[in-house]
Protein backbone atom coordinates (compact mmCIF):
# COMPACT_ATOMS: atom_id res chain seq x y z
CA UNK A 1 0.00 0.00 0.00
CA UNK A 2 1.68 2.77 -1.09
CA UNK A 3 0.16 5.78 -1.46
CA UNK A 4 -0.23 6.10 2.62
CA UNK A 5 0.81 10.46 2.43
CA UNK A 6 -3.03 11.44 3.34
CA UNK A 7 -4.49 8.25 4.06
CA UNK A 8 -5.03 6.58 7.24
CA UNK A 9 -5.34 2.52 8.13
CA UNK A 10 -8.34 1.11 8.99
CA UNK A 11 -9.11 -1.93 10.30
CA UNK A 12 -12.83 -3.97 9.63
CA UNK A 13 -14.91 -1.98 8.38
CA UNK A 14 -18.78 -1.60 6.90
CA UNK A 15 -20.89 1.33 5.46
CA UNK A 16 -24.50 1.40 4.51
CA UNK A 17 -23.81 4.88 3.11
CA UNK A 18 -22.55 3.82 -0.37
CA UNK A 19 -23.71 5.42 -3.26
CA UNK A 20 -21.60 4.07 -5.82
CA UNK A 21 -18.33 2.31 -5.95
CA UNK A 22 -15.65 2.06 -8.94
CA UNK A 23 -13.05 -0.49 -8.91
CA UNK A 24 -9.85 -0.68 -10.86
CA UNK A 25 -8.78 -3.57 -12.66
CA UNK A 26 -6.63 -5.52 -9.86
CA UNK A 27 -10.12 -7.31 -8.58
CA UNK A 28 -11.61 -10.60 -9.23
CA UNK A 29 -15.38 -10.69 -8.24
CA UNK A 30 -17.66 -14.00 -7.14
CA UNK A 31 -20.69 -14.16 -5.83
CA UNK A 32 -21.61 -15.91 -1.97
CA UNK A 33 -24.17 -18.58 -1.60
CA UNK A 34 -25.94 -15.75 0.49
CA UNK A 35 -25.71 -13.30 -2.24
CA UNK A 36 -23.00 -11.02 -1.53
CA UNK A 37 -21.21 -10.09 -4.17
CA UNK A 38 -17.09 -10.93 -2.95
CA UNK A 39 -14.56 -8.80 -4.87
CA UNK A 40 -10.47 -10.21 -3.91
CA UNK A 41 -7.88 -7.93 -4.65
CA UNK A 42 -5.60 -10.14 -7.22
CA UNK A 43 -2.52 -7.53 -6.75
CA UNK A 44 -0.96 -4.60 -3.94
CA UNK A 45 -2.81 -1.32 -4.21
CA UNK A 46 -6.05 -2.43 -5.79
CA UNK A 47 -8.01 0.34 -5.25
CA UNK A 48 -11.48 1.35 -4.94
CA UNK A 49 -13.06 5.04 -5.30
CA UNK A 50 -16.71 5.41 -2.96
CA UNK A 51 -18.88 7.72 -3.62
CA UNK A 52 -21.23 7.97 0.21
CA UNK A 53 -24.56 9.28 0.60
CA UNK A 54 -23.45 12.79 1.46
CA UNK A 55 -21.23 13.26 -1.95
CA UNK A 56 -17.95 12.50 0.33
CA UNK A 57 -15.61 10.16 -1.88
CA UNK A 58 -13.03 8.17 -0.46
CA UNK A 59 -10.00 6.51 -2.55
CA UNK A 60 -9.22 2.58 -0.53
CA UNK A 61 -5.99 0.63 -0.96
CA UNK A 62 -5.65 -2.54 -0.15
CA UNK A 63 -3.15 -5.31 -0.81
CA UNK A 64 -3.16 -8.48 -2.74
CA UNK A 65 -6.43 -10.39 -0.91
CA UNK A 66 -8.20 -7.94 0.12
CA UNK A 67 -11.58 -8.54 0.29
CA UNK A 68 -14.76 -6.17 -0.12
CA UNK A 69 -18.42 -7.59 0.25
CA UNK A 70 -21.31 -6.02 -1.29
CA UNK A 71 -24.57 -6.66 0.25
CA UNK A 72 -28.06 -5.18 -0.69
CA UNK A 73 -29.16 -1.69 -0.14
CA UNK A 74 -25.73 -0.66 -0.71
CA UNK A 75 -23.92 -2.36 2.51
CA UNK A 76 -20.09 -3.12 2.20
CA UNK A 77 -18.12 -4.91 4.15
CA UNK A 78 -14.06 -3.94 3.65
CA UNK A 79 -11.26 -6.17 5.00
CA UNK A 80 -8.53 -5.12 7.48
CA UNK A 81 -6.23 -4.06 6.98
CA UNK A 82 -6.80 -1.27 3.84
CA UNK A 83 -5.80 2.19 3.41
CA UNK A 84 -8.48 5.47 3.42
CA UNK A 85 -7.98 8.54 1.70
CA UNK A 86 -10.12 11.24 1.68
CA UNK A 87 -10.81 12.93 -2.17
C-alpha cells in the first residue's frame, strides 16, 4: 500500500452509506451462496473510489487479498487491513 501520504489505516470496516463504488482492474469478483457479491484484490494497491450518501468520496488501498463484500441496499463490508484517503 503505497500511497499512505493522506491516508489513514483502517481496520474492519462496513458502510450502509454507499452510493456508488468504482473499482480498478486488480479485482476478481464471485458471488456468496448468500448473495453477496465478494470482490479479492488479485494484486498490492487495488483500489477502490466510494462515492457515500453525502457526496464524500473516499480513494481505498488494499493489498493483494483484500476482500470487499457487497450486500443489498448498498452495505459493504471492507477487509482489514486497507488504506483510506479522503478525495
Amino acid at each position: 500500500m503505497g500511497n499512505k501520504q493522506k491516508g489513514k489505516v483502517e481496520n474492519q470496516v462496513y458502510s450502509n452509506r454507499v452510493l456508488r463504488s468504482e473499482f480498478d482492474h486488480k479485482w476478481r469478483t464471485t458471488i456468496s451462496d448468500s448473495g453477496y457479491v465478494i470482490y479479492t484484490a488479485i494484486d498490492d494497491d487495488a483500489s477502490i473510489t466510494v462515492i457515500l450518501q453525502d457526496g464524500l468520496q473516499k480513494l481505498l488501498l488494499f493489498n493483494k487479498g483484500g476482500k470487499v463484500l457487497v450486500g443489498g441496499g448498498g452495505t459493504s463490508h471492507y477487509s482489514k487491513p486497507h488504506i483510506a484517503i479522503d478525495l
